[in-house]
PDB file of N, CA and C in Angstrom:
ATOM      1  N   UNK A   1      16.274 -16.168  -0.300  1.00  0.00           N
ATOM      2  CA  UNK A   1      15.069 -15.479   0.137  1.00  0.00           C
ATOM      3  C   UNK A   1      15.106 -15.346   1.657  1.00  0.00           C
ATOM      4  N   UNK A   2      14.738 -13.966   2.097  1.00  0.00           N
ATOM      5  CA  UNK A   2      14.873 -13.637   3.559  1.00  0.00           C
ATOM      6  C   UNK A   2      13.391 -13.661   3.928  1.00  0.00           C
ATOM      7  N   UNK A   3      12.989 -13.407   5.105  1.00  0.00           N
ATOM      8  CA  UNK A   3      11.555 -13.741   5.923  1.00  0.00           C
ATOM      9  C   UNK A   3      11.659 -12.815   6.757  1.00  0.00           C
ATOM     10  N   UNK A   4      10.612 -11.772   6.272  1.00  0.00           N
ATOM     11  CA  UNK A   4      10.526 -11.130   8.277  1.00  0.00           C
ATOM     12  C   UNK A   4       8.842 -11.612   8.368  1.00  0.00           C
ATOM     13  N   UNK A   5       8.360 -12.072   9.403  1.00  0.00           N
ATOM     14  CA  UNK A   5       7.263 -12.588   9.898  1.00  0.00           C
ATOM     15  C   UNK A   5       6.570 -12.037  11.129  1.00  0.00           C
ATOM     16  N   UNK A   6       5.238 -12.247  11.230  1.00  0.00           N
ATOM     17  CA  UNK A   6       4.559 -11.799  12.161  1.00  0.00           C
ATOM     18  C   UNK A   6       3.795 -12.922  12.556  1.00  0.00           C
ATOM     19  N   UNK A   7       4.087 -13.254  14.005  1.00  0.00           N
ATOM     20  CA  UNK A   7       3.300 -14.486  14.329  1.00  0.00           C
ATOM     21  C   UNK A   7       2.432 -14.163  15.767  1.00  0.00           C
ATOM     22  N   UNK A   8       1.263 -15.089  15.355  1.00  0.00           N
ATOM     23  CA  UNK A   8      -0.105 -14.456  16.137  1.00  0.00           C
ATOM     24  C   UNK A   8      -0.359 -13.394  16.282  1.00  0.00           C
ATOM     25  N   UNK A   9      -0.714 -12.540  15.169  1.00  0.00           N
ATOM     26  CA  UNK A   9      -1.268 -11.568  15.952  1.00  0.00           C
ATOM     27  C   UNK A   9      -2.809 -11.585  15.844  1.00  0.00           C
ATOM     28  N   UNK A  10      -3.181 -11.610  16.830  1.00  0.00           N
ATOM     29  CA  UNK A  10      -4.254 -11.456  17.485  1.00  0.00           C
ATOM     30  C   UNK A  10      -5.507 -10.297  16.856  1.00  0.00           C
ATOM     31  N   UNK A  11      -6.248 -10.277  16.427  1.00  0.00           N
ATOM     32  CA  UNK A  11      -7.468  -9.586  15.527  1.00  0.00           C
ATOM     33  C   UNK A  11      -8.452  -9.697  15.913  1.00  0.00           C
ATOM     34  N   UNK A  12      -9.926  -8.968  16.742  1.00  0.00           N
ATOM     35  CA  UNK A  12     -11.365  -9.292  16.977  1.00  0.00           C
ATOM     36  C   UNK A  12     -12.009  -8.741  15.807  1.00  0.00           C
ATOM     37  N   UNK A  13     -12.902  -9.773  15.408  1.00  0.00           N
ATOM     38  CA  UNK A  13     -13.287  -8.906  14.182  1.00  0.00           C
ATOM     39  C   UNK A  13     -14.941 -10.031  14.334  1.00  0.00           C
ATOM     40  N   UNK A  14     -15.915  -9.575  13.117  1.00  0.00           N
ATOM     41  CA  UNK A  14     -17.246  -9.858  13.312  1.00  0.00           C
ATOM     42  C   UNK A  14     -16.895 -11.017  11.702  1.00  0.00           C
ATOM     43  N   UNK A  15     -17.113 -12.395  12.024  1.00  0.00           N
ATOM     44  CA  UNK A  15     -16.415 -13.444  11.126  1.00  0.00           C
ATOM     45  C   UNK A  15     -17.531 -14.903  11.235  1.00  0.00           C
ATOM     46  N   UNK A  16     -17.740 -15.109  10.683  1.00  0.00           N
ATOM     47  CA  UNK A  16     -18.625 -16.582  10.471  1.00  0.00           C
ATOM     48  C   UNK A  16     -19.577 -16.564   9.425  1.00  0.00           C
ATOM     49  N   UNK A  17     -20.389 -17.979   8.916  1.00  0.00           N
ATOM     50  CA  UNK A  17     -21.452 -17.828   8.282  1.00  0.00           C
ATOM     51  C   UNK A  17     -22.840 -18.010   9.008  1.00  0.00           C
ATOM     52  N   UNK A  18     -22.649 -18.608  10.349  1.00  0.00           N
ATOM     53  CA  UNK A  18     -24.020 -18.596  10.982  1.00  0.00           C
ATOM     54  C   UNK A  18     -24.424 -17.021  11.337  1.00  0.00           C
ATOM     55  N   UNK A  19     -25.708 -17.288  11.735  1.00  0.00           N
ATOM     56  CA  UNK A  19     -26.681 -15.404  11.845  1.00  0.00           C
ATOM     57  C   UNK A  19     -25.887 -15.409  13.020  1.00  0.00           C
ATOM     58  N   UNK A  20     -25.875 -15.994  14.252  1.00  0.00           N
ATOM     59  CA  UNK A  20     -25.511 -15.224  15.524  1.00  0.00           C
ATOM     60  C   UNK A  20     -24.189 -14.950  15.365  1.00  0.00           C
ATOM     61  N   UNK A  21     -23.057 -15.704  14.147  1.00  0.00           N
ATOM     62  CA  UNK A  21     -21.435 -15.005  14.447  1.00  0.00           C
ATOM     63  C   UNK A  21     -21.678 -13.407  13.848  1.00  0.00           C
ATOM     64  N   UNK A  22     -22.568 -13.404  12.930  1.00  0.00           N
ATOM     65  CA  UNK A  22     -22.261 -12.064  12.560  1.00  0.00           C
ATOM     66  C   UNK A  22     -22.821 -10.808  13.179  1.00  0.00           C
ATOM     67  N   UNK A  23     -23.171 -11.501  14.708  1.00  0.00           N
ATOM     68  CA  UNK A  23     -23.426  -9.896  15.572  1.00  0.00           C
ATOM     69  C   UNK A  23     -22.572 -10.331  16.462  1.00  0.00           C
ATOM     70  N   UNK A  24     -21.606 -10.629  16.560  1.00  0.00           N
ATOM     71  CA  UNK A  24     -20.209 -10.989  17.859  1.00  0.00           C
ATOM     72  C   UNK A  24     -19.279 -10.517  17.392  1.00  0.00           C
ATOM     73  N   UNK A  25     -17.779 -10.513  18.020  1.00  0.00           N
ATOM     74  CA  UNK A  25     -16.877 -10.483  17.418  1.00  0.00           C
ATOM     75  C   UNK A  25     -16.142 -11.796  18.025  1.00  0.00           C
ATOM     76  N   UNK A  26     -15.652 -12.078  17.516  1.00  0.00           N
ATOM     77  CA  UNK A  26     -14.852 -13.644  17.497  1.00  0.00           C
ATOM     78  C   UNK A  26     -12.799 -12.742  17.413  1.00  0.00           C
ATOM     79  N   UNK A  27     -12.263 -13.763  17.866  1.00  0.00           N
ATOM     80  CA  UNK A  27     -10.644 -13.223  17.669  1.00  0.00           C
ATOM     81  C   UNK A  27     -10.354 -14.290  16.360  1.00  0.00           C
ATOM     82  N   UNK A  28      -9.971 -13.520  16.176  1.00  0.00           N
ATOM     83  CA  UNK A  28      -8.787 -14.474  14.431  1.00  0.00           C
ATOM     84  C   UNK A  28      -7.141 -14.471  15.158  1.00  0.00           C
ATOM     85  N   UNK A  29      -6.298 -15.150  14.578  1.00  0.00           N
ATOM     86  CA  UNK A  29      -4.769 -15.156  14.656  1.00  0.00           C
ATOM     87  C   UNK A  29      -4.608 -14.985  13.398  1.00  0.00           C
ATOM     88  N   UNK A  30      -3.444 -14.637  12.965  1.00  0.00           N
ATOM     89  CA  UNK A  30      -2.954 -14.232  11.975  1.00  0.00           C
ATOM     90  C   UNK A  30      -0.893 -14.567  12.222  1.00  0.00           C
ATOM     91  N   UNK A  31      -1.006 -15.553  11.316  1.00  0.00           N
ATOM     92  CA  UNK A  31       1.214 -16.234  11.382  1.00  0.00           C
ATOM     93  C   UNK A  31       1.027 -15.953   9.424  1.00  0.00           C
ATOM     94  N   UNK A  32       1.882 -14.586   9.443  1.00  0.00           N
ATOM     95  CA  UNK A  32       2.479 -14.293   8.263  1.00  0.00           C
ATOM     96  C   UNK A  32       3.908 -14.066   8.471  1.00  0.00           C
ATOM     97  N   UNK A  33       4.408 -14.588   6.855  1.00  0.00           N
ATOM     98  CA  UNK A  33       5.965 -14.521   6.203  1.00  0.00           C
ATOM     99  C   UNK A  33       5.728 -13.979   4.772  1.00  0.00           C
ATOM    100  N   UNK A  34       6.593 -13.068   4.835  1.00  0.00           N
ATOM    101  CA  UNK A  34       6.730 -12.224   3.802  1.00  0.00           C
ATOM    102  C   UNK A  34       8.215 -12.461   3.129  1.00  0.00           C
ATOM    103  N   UNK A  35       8.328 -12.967   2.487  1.00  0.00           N
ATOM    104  CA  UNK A  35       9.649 -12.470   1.604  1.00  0.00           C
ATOM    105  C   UNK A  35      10.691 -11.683   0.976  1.00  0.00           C
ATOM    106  N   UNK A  36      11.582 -11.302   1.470  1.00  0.00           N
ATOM    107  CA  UNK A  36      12.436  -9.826   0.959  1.00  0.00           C
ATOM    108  C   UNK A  36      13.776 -10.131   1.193  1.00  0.00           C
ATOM    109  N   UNK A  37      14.712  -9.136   1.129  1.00  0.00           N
ATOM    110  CA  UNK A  37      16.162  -9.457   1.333  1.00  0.00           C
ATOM    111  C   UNK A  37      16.770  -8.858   2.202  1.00  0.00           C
ATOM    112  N   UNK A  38      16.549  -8.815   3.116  1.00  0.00           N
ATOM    113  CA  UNK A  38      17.423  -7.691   4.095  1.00  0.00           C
ATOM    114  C   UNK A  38      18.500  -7.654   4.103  1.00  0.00           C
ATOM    115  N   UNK A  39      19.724  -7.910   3.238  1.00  0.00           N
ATOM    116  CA  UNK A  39      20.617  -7.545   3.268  1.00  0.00           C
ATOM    117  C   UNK A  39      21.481  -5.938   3.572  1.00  0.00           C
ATOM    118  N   UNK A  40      20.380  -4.701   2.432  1.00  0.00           N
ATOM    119  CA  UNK A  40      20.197  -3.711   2.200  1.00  0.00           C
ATOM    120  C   UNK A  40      20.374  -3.079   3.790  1.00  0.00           C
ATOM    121  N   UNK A  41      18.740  -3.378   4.577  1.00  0.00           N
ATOM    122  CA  UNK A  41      18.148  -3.137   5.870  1.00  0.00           C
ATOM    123  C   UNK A  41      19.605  -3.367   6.573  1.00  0.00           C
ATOM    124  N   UNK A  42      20.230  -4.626   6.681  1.00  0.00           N
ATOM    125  CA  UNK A  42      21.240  -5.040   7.459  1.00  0.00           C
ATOM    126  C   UNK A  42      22.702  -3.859   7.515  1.00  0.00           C
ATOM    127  N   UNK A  43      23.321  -3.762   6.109  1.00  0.00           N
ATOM    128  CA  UNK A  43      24.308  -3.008   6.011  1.00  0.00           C
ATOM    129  C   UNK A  43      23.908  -1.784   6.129  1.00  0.00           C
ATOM    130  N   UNK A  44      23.015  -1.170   5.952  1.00  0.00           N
ATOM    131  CA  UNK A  44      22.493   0.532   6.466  1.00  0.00           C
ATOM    132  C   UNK A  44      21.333   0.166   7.707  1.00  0.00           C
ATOM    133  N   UNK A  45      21.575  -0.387   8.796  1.00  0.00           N
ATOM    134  CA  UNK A  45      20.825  -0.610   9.671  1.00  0.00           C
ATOM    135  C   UNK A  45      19.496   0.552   9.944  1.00  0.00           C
ATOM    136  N   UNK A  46      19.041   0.334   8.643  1.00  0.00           N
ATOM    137  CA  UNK A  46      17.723   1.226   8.636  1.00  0.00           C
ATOM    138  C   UNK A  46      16.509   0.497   8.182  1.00  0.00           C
ATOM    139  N   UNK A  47      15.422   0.715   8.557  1.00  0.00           N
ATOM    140  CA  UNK A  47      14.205   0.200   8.303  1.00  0.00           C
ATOM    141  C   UNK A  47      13.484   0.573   7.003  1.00  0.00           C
ATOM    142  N   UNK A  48      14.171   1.558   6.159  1.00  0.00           N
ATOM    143  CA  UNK A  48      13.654   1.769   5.425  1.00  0.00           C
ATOM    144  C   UNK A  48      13.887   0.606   3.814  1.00  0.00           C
ATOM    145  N   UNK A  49      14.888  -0.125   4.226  1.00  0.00           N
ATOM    146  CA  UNK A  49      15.229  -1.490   3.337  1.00  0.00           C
ATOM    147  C   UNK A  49      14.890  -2.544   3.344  1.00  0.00           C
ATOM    148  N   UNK A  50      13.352  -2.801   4.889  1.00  0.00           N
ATOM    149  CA  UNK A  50      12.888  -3.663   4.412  1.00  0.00           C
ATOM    150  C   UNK A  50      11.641  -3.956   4.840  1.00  0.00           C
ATOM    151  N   UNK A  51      10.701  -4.516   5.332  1.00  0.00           N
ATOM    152  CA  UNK A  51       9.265  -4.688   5.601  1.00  0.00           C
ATOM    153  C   UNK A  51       9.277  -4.065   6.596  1.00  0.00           C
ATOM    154  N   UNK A  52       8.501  -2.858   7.335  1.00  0.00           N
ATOM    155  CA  UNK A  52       8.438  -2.740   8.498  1.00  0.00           C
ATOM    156  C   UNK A  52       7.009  -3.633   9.126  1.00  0.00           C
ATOM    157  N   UNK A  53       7.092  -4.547   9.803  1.00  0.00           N
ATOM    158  CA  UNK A  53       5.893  -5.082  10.597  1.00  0.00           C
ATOM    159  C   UNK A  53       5.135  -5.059  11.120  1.00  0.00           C
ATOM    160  N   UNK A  54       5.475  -3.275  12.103  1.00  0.00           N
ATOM    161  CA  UNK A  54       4.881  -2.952  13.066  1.00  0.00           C
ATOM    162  C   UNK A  54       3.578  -2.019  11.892  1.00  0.00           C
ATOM    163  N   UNK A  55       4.263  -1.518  10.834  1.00  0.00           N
ATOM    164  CA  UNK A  55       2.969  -0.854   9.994  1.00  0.00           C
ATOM    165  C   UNK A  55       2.830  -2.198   9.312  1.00  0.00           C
ATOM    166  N   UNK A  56       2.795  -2.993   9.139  1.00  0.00           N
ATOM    167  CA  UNK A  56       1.695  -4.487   8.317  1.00  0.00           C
ATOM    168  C   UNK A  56       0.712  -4.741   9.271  1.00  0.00           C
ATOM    169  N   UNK A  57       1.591  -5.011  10.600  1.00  0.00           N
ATOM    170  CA  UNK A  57       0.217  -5.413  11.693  1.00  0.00           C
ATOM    171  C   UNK A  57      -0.744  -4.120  11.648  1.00  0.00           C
ATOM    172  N   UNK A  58      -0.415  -3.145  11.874  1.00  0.00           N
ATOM    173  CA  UNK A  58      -1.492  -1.892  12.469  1.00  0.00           C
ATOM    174  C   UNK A  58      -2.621  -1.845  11.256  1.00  0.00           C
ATOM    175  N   UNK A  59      -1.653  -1.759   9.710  1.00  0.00           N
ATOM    176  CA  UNK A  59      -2.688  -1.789   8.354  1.00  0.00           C
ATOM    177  C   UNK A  59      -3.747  -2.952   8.767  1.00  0.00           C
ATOM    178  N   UNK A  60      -3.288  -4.312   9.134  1.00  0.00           N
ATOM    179  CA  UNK A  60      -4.126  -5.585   9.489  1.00  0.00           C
ATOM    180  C   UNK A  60      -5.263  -5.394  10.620  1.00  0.00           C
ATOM    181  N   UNK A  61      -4.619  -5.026  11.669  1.00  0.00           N
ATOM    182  CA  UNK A  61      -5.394  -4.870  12.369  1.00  0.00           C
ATOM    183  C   UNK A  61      -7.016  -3.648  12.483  1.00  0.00           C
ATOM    184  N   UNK A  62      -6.699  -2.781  11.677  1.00  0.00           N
ATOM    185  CA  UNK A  62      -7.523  -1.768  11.596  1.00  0.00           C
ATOM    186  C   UNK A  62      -8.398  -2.445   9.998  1.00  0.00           C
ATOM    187  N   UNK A  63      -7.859  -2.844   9.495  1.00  0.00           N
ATOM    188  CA  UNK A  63      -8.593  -3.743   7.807  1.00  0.00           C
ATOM    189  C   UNK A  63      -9.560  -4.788   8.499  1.00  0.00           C
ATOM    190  N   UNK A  64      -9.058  -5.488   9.417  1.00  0.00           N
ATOM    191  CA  UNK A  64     -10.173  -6.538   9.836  1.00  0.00           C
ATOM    192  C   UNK A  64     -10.712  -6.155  10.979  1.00  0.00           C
ATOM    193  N   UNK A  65     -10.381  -5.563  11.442  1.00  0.00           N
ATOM    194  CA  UNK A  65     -11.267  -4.783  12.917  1.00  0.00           C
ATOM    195  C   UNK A  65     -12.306  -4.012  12.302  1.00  0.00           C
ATOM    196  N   UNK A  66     -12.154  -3.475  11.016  1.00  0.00           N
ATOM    197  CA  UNK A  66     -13.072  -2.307  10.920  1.00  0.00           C
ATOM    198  C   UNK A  66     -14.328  -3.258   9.786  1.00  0.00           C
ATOM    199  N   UNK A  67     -14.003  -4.668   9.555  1.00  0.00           N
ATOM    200  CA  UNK A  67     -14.632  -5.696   8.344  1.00  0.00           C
ATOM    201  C   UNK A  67     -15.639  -6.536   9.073  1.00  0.00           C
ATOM    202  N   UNK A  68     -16.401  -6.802   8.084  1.00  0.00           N
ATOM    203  CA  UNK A  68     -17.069  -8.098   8.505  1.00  0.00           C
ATOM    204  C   UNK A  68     -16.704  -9.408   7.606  1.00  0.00           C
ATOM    205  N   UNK A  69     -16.524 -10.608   8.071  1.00  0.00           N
ATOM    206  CA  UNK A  69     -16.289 -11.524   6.715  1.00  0.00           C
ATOM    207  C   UNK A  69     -17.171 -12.924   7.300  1.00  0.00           C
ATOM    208  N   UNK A  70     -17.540 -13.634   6.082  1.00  0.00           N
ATOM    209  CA  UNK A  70     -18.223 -15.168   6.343  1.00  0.00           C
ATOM    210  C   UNK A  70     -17.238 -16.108   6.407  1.00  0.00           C
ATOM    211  N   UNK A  71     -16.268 -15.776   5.724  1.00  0.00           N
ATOM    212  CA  UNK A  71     -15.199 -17.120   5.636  1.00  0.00           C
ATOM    213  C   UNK A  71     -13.837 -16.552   5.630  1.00  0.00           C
ATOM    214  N   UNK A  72     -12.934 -17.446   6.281  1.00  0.00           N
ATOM    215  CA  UNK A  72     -11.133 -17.332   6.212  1.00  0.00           C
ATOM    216  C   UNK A  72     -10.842 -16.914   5.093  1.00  0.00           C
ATOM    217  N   UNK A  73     -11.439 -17.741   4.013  1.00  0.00           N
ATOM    218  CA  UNK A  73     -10.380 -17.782   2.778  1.00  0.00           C
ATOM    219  C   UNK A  73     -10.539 -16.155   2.097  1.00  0.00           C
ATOM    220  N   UNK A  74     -11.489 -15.640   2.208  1.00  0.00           N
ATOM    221  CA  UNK A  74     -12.271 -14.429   1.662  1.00  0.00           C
ATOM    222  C   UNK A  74     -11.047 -13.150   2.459  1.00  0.00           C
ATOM    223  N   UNK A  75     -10.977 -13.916   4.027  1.00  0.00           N
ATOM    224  CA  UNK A  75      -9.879 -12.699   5.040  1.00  0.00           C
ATOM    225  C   UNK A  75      -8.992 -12.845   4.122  1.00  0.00           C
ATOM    226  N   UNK A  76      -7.718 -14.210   3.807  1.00  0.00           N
ATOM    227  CA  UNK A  76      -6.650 -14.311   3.736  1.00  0.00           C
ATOM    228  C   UNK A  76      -6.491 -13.621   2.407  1.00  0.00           C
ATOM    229  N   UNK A  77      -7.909 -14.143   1.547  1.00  0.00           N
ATOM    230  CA  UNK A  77      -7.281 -12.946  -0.230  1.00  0.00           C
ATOM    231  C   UNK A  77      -6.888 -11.821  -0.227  1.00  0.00           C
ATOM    232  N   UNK A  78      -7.866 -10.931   0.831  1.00  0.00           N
ATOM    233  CA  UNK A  78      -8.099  -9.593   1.088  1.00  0.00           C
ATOM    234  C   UNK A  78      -6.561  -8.790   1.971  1.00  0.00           C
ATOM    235  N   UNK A  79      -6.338  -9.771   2.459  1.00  0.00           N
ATOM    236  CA  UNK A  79      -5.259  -9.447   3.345  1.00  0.00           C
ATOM    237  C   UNK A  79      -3.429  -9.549   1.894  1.00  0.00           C
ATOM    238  N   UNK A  80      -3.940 -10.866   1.329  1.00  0.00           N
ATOM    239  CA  UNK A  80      -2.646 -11.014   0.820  1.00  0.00           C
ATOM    240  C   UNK A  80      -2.661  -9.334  -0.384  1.00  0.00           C
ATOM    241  N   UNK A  81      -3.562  -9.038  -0.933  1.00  0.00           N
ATOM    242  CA  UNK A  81      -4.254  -7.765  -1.302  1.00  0.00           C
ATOM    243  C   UNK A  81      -3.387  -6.185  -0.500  1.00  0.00           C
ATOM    244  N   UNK A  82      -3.558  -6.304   0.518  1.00  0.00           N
ATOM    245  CA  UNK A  82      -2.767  -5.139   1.193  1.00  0.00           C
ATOM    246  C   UNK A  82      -1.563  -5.628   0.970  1.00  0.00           C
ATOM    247  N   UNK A  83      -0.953  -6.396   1.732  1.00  0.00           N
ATOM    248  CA  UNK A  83       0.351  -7.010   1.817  1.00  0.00           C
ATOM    249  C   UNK A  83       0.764  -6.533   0.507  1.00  0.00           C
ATOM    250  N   UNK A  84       0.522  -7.232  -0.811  1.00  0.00           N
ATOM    251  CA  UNK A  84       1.109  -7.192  -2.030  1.00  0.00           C
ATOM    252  C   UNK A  84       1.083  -5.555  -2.744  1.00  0.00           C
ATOM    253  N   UNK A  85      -0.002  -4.751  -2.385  1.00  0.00           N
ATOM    254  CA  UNK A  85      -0.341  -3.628  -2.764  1.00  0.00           C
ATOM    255  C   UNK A  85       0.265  -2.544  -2.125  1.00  0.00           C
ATOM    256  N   UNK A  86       0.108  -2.792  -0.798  1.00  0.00           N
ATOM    257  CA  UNK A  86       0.679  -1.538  -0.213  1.00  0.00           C
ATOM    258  C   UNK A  86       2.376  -1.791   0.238  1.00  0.00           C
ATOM    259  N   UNK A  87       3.015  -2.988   0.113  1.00  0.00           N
ATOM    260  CA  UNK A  87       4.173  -3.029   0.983  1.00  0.00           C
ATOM    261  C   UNK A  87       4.958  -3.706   0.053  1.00  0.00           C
ATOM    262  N   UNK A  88       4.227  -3.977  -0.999  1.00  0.00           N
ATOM    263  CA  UNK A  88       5.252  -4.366  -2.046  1.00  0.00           C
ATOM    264  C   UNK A  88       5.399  -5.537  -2.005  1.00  0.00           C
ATOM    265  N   UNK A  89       5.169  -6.704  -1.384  1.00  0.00           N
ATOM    266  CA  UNK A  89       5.840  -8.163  -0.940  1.00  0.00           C
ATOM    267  C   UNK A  89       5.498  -8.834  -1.973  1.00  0.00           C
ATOM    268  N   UNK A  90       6.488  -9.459  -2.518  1.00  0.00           N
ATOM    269  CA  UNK A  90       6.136 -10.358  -3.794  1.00  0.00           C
ATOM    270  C   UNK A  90       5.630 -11.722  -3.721  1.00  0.00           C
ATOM    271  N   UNK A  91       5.786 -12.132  -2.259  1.00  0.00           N
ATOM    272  CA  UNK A  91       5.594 -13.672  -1.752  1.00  0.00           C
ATOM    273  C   UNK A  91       5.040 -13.449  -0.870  1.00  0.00           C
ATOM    274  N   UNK A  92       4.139 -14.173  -0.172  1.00  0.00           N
ATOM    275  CA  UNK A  92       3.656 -14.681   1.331  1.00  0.00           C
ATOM    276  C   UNK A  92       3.177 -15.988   1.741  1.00  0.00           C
ATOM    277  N   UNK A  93       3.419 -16.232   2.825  1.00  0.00           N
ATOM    278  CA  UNK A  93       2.773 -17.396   3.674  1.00  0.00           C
ATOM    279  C   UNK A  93       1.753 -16.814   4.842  1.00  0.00           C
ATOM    280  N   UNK A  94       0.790 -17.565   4.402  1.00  0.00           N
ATOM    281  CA  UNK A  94      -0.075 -16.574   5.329  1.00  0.00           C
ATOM    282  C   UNK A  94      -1.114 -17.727   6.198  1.00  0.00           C
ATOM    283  N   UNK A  95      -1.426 -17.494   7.314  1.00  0.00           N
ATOM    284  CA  UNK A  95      -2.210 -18.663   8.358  1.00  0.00           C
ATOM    285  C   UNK A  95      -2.998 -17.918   8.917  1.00  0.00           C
ATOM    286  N   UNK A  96      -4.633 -18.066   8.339  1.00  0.00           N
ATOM    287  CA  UNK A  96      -5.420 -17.335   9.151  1.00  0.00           C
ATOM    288  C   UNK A  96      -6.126 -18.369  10.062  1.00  0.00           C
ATOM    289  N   UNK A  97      -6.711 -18.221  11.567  1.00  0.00           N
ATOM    290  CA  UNK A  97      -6.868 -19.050  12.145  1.00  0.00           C
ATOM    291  C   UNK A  97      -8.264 -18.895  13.054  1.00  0.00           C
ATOM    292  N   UNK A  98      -8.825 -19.749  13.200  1.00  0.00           N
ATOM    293  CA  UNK A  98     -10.510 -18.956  13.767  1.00  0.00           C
ATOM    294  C   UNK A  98     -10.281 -19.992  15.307  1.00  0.00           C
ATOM    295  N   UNK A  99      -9.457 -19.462  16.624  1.00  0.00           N
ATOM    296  CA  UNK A  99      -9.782 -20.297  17.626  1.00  0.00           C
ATOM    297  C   UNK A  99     -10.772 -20.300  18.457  1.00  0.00           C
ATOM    298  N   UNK A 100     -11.392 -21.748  18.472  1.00  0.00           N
ATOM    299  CA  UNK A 100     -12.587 -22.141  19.405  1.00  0.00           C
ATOM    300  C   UNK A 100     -13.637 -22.221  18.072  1.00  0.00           C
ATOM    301  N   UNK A 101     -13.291 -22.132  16.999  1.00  0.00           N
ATOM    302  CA  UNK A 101     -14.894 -22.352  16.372  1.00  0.00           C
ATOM    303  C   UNK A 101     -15.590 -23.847  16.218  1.00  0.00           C
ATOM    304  N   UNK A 102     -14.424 -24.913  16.395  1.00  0.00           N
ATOM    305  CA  UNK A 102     -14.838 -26.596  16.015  1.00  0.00           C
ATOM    306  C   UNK A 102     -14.877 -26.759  17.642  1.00  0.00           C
ATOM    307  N   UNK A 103     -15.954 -27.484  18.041  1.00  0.00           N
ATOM    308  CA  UNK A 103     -15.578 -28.090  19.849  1.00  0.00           C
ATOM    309  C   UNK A 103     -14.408 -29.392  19.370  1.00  0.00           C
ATOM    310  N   UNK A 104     -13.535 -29.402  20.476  1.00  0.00           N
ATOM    311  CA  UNK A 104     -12.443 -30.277  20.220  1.00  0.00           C
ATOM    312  C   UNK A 104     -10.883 -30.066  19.536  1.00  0.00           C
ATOM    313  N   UNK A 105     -11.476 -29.150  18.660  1.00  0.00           N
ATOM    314  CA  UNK A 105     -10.088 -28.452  18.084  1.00  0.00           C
ATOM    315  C   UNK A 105      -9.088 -27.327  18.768  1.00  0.00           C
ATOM    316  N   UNK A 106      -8.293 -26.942  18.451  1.00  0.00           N
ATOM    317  CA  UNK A 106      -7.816 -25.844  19.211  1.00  0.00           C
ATOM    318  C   UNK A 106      -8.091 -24.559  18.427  1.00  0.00           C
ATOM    319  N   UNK A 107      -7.884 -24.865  16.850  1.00  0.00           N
ATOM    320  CA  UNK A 107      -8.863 -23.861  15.938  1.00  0.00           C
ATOM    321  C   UNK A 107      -8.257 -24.432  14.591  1.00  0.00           C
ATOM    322  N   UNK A 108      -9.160 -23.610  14.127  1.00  0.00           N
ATOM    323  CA  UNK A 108      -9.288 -24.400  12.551  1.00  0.00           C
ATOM    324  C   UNK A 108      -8.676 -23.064  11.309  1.00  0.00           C
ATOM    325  N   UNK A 109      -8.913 -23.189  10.258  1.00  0.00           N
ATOM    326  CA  UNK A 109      -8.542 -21.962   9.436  1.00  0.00           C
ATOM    327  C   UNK A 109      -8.332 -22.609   8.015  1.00  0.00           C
ATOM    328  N   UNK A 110      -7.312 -21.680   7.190  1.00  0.00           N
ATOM    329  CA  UNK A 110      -6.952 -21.464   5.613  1.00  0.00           C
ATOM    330  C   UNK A 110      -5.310 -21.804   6.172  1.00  0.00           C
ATOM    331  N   UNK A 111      -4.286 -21.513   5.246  1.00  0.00           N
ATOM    332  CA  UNK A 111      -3.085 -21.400   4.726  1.00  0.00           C
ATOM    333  C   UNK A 111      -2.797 -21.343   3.986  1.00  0.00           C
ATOM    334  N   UNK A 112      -2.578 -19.966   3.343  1.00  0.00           N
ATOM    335  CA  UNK A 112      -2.143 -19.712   1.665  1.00  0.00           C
ATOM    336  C   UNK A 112      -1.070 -19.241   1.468  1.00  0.00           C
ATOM    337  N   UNK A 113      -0.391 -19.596   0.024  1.00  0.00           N
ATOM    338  CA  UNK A 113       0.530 -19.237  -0.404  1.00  0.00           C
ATOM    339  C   UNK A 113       1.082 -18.527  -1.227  1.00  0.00           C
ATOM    340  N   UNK A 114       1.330 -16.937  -1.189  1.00  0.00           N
ATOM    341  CA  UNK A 114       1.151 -16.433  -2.618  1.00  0.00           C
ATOM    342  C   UNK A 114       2.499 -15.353  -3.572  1.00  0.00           C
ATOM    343  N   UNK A 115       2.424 -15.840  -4.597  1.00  0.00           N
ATOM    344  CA  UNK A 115       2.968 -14.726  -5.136  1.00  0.00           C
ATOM    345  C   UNK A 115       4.448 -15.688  -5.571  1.00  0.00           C
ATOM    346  N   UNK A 116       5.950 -14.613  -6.179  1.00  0.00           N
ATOM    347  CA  UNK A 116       6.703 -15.670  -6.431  1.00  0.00           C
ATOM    348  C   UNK A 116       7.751 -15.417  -5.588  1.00  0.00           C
ATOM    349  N   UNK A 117       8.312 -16.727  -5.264  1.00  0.00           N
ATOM    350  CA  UNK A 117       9.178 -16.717  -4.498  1.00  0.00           C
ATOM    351  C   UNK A 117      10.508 -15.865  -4.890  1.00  0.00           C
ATOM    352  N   UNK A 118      11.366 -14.995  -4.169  1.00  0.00           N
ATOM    353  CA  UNK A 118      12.719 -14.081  -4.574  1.00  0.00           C
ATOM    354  C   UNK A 118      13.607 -14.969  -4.360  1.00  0.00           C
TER     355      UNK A 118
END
């Protein structure tokens, strides 16, 4: 099993269950691994053989920029949802991350795992 991944990317989106998070926007991180084989991608050095990233982030970024949500776990379903639907990925590791919401922490979040491994 091969991995192409996207780590931190960065998301403002309108996210919490208290009344005042849901007129802010707060930043999320987002560290996904997707599963595939690039072998294909490798020997025809074309993108069309294997995840392109730069369209996962932009789909991500415009899905939760344009959302409101109360909780991580609700982002990460919704997200593993595109991922699996639109790009085909049969597996993911996915880390959604809410920084600054605990005082003391650096940030808190979910980590899910889905789908079957190739």
């Amino acid at each position: 099993m091969d991995i192409v991944y996207i780590r931190d990317l960065k998301i403002d989106t309108v996210i919490g269950v208290n009344d005042w998070e849901q007129k802010i926007q707060q930043t999320v991180s987002l560290d996904i691994e997707m599963a595939t084989d690039i072998s294909m991608a490798a020997e025809h050095d074309d993108i069309v053989y294997t995840i392109d990233y730069k369209a996962v982030s932009k789909r991500l970024i415009k899905f939760i920029g344009d959302n409101k949500f109360l909780l991580v776990e609700r982002m990460a379903e919704e997200v593993w949802d595109i991922i699996r639907d639109e790009f085909g990925v049969k597996w993911m590791r996915l880390r959604v991350s809410k920084p600054g919401a605990v005082t003391g922490a650096t940030d808190v979040g979910v980590i899910i795992e889905r789908g079957e491994q190739i």
